[in-house]
C-alpha atoms as a PDB file:
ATOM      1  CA  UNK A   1       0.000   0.000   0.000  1.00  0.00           C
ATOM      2  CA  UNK A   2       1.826   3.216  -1.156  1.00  0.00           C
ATOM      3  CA  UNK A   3       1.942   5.594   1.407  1.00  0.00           C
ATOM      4  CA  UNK A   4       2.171   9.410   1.395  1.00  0.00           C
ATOM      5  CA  UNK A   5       2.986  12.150   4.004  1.00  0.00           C
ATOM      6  CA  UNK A   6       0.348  15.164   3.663  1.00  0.00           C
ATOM      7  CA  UNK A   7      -1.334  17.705   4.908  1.00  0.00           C
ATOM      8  CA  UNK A   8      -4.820  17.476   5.825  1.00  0.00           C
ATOM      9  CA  UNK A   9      -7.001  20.564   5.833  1.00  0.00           C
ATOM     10  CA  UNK A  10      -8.782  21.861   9.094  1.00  0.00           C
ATOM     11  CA  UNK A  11     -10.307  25.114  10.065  1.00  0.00           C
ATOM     12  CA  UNK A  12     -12.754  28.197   8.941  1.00  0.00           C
ATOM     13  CA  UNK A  13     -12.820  29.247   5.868  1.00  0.00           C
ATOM     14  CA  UNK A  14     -10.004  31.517   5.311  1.00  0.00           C
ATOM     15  CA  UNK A  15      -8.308  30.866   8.098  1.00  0.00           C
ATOM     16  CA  UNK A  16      -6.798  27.132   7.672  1.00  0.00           C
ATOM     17  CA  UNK A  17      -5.518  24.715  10.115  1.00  0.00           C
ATOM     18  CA  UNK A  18      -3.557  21.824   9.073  1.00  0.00           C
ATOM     19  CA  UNK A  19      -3.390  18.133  10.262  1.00  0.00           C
ATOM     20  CA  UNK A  20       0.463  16.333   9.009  1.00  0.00           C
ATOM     21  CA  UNK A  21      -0.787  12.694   8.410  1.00  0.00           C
ATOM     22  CA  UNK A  22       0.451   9.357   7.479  1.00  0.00           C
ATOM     23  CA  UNK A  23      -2.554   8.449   4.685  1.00  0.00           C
ATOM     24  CA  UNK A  24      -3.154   6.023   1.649  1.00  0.00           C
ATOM     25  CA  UNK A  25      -2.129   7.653  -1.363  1.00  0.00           C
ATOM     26  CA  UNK A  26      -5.267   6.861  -2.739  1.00  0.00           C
ATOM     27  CA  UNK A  27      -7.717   8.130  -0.137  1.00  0.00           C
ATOM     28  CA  UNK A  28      -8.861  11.617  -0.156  1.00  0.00           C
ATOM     29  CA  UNK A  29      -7.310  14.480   1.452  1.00  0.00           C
ATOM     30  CA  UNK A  30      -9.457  14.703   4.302  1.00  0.00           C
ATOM     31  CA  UNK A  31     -10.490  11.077   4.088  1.00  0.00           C
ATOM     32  CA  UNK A  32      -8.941   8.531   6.311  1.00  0.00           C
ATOM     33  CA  UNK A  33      -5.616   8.466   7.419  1.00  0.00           C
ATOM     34  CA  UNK A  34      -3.155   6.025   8.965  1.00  0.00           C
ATOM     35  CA  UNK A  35      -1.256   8.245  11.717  1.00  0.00           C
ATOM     36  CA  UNK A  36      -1.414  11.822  12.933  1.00  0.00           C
ATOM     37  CA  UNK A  37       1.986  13.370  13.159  1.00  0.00           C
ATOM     38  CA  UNK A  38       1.896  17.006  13.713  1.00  0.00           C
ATOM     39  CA  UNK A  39      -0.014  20.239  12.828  1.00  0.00           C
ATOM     40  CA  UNK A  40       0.814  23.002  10.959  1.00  0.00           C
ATOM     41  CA  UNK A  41      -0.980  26.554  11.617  1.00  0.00           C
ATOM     42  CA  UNK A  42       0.532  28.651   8.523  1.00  0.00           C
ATOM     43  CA  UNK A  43      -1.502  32.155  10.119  1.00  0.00           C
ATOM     44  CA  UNK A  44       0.533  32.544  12.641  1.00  0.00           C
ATOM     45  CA  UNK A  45       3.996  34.356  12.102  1.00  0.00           C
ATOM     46  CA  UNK A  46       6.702  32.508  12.154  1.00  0.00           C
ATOM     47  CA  UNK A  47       4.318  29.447  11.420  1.00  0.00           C
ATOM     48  CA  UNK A  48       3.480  27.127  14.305  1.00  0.00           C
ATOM     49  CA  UNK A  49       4.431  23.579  13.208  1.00  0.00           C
ATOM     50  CA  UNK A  50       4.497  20.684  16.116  1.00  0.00           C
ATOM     51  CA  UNK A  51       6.072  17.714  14.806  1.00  0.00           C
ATOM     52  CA  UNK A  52       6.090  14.207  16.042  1.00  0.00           C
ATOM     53  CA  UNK A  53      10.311  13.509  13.983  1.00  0.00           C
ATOM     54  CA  UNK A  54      10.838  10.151  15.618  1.00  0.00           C
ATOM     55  CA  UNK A  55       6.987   8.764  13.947  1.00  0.00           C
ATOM     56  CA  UNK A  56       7.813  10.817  10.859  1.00  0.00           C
ATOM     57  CA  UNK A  57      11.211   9.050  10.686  1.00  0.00           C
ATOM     58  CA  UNK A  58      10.074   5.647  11.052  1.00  0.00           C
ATOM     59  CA  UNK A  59       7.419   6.370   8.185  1.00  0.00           C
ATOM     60  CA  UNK A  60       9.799   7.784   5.824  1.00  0.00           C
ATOM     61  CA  UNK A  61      11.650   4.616   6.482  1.00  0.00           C
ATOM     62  CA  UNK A  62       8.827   2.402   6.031  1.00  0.00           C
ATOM     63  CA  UNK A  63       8.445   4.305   2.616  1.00  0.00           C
ATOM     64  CA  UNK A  64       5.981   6.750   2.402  1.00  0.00           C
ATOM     65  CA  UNK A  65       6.660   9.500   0.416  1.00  0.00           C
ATOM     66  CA  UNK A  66       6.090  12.944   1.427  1.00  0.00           C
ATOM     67  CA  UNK A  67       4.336  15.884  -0.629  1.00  0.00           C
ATOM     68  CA  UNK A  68       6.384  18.989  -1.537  1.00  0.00           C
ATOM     69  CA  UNK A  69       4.691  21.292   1.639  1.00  0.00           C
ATOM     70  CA  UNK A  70       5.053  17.872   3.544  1.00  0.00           C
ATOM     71  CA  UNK A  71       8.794  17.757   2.718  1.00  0.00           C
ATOM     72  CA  UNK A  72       9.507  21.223   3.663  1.00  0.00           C
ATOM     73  CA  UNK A  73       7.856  20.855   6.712  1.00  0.00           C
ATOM     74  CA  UNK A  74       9.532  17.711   7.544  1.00  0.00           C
ATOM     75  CA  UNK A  75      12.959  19.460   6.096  1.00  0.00           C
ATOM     76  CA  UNK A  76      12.327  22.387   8.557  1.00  0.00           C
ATOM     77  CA  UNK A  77      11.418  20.104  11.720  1.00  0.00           C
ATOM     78  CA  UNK A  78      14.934  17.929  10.956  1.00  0.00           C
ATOM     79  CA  UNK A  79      13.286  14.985  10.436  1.00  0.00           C
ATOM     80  CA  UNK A  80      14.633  14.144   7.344  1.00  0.00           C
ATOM     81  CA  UNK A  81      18.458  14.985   8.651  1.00  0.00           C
ATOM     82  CA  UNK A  82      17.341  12.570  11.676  1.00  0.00           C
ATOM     83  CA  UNK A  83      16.557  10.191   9.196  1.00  0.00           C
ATOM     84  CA  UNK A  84      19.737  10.104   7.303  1.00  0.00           C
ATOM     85  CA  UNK A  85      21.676  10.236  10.562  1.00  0.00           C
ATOM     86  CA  UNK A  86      20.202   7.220  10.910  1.00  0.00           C
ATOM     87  CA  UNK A  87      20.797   5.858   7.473  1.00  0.00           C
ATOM     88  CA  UNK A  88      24.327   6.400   8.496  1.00  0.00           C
ATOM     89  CA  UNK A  89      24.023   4.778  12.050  1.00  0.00           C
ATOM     90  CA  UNK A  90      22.919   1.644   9.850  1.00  0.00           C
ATOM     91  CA  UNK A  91      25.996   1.937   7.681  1.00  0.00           C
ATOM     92  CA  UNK A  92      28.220   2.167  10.026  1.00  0.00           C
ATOM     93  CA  UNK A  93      29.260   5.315   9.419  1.00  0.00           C
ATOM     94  CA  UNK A  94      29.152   6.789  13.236  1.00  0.00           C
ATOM     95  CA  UNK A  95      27.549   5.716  16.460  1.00  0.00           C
ATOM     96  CA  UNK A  96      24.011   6.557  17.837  1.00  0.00           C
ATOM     97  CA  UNK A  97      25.611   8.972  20.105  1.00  0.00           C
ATOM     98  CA  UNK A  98      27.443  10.790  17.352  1.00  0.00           C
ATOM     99  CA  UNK A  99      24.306  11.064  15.698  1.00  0.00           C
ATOM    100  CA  UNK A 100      22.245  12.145  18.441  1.00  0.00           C
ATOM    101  CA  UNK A 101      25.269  14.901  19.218  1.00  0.00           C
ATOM    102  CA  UNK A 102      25.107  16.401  15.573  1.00  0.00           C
ATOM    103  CA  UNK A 103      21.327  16.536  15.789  1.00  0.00           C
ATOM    104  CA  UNK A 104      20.556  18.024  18.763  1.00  0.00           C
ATOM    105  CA  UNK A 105      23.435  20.708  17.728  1.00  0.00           C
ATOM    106  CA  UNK A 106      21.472  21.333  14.665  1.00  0.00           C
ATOM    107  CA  UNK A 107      17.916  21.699  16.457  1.00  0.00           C
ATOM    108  CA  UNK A 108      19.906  24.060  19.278  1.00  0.00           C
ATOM    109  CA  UNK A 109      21.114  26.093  15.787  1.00  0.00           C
ATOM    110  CA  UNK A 110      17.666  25.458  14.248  1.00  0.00           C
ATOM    111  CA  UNK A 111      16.108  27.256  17.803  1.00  0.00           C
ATOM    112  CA  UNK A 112      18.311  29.627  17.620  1.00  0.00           C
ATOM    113  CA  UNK A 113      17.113  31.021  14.100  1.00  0.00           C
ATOM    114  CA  UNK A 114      13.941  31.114  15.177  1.00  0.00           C
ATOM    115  CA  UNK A 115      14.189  32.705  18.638  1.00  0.00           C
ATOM    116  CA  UNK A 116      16.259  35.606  16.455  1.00  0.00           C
ATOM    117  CA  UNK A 117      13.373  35.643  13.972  1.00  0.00           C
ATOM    118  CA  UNK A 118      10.691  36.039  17.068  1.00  0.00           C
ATOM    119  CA  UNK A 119      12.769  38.715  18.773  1.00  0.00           C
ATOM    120  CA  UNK A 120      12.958  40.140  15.115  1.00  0.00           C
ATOM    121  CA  UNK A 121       9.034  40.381  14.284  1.00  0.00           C
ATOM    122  CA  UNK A 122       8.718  41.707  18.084  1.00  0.00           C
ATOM    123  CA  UNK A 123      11.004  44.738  17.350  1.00  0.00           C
ATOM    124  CA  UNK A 124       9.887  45.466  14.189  1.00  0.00           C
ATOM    125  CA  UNK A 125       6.044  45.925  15.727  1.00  0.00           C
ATOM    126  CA  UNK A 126       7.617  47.595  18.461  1.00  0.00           C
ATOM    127  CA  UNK A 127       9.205  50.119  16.350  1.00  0.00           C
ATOM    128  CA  UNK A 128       5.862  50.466  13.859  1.00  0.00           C
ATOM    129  CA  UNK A 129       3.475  51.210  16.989  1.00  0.00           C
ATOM    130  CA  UNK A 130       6.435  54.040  17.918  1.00  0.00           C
ATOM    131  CA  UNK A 131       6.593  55.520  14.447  1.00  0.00           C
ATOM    132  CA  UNK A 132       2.711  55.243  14.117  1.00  0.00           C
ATOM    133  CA  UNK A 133       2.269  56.736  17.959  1.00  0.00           C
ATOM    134  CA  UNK A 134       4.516  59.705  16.611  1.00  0.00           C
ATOM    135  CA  UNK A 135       2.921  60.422  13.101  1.00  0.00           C
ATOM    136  CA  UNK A 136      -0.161  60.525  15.093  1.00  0.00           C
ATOM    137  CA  UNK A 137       1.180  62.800  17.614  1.00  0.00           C
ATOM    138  CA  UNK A 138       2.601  64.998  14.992  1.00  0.00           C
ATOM    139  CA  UNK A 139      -0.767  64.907  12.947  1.00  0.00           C
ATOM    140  CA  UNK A 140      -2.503  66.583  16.167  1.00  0.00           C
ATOM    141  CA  UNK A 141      -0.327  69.380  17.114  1.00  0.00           C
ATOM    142  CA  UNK A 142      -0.794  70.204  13.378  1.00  0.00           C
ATOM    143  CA  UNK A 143      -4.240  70.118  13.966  1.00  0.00           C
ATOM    144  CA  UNK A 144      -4.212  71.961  16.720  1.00  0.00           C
ATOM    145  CA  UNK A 145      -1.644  74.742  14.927  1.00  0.00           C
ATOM    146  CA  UNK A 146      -3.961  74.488  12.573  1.00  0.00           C
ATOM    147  CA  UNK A 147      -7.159  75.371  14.545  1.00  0.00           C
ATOM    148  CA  UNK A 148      -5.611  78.338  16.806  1.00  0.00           C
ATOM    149  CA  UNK A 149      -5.897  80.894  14.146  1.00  0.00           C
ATOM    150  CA  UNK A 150      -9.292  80.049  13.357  1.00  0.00           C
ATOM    151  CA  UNK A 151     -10.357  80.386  17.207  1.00  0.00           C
ATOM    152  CA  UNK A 152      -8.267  83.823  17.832  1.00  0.00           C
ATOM    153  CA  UNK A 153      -9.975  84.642  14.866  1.00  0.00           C
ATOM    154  CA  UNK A 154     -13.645  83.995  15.956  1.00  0.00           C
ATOM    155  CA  UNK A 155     -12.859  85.489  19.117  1.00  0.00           C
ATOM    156  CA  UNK A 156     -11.673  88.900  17.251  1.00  0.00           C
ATOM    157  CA  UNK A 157     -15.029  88.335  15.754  1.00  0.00           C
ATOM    158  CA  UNK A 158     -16.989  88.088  18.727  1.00  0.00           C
ATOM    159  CA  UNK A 159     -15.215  90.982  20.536  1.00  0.00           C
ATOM    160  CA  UNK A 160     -15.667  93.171  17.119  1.00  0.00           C
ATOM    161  CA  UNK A 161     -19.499  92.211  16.886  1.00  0.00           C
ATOM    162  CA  UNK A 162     -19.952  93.179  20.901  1.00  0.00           C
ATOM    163  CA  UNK A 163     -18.490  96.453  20.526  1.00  0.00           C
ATOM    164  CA  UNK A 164     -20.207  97.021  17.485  1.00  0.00           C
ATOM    165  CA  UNK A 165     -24.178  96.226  19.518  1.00  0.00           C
ATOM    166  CA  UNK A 166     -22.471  97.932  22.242  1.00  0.00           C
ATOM    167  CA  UNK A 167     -21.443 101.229  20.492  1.00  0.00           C
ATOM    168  CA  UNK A 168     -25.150 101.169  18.624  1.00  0.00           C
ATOM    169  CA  UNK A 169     -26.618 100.803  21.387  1.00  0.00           C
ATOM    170  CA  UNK A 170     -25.017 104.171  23.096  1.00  0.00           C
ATOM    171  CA  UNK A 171     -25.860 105.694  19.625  1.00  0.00           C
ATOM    172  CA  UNK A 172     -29.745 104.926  19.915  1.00  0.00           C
ATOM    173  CA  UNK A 173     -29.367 105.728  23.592  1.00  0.00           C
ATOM    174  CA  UNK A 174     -28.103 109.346  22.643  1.00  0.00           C
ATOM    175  CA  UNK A 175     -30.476 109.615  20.286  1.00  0.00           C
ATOM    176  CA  UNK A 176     -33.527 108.951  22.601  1.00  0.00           C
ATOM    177  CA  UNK A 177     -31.936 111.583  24.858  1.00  0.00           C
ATOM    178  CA  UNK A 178     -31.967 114.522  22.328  1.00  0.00           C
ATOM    179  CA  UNK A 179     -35.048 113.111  21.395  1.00  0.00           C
ATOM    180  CA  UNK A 180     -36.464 113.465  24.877  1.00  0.00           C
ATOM    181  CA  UNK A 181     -34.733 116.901  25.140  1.00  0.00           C
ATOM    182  CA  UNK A 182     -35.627 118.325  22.195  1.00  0.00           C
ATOM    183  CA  UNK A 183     -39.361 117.454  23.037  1.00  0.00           C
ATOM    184  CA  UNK A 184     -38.731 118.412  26.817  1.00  0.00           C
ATOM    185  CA  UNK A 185     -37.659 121.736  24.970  1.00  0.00           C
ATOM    186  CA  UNK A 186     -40.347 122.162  23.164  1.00  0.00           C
ATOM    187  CA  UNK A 187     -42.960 121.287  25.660  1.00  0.00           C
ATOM    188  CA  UNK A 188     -41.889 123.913  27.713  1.00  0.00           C
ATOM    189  CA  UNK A 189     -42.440 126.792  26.453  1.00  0.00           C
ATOM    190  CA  UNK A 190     -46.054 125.707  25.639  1.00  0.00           C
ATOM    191  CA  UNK A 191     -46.654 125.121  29.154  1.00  0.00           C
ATOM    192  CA  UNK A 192     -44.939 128.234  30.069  1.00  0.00           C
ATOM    193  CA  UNK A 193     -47.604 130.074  27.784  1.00  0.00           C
ATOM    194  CA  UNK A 194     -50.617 128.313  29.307  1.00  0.00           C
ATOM    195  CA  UNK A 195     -49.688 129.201  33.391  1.00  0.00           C
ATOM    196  CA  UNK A 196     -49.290 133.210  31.773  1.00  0.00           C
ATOM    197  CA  UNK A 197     -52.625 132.291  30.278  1.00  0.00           C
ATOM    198  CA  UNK A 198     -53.724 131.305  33.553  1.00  0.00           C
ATOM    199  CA  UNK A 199     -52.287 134.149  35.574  1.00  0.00           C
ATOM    200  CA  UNK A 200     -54.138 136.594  33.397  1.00  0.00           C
ATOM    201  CA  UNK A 201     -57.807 134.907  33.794  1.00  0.00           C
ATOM    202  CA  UNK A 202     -57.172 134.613  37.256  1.00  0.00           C
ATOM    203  CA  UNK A 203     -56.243 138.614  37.317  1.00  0.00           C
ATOM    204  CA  UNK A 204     -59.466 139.818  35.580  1.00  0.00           C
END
């Protein structure tokens, strides 16, 4: 029974979760499989890949045949350097221990890379939220430089428009008081002609 390593698709819909899986070649993708070895979560940054090497070794020995994404996964996990350490082991070529030794120096390496990458991504957010913080506090003092003139301006406005009532208003209220004067003036002399009036009836 040919056997392939693949992926096997999980998740919502735009936002896919992957199953790594020891299947029949010829059942379908997310059909039946023989093993679960892993997951792979490509929407996280770096992608989140948990990998059981020792299972995927032992299948790759048994056969099976992975898929190119399958590959690079397994290429990126070190199972396929596992398995030709132990190709070699076989051969005769060096001892378990040797073998262990080189791999766990190339997954201390390998975790290295990525702990750089993390610590990479996490300063380069760090340093966007500054620059973004700082546009935006540069976009408001603009604003604000912006809107100072504009309220000095209304306030000229407002003073200007009060003086303006104000001054009318002492203009109408000088005006009422000729007004009243001038009628006051007027008035008087009338009044001074009826008491003379009066005087002379009350004479004769």
């Amino acid at each position: 029974m040919p056997v392939k390593i693949r992926l096997q698709r999980h998740g919502k819909k735009g936002k896919p979760f992957y199953w790594i899986v020891a299947a029949d070649s010829r059942a379908k993708r997310d059909g039946r499989f023989l093993e679960k070895l892993g997951i792979y979560n490509p929407t996280t940054n770096p992608a989140t890949i948990d990998l059981d090497v020792d299972g995927a070794v032992k299948w790759l020995q048994n056969g099976a045949q992975p898929t190119d994404t399958a590959r690079a996964i397994l290429s990126y996990k070190g199972a396929l350097l596992k398995k030709h350490l132990a190709e070699g082991v076989k051969k005769g070529a060096l001892t378990e221990e040797q073998a262990e030794k080189k791999f766990q120096a190339w997954l201390e390496e390998k975790t290295g890379k990525i702990d750089a990458k993390k610590d990479g991504l996490a300063k380069a957010e760090a340093d966007a939220k500054a620059k973004a913080f700082e546009a935006e506090k540069q976009a408001n003092e603009a604003r604000i430089a912006a809107n100072t003139p504009v309220e000095e301006t209304a306030e000229e406005a407002v003073e200007e428009a009060t003086e303006e009532v104000a001054a009318e208003a002492e203009t109408e209220v000088a005006a009422e008081a000729e007004a009243t004067e001038e009628v006051v003036a007027e008035e008087a002399p009338a009044e001074e002609a009826a008491t003379e009036e009066n005087k002379e009836e009350a004479a004769e």
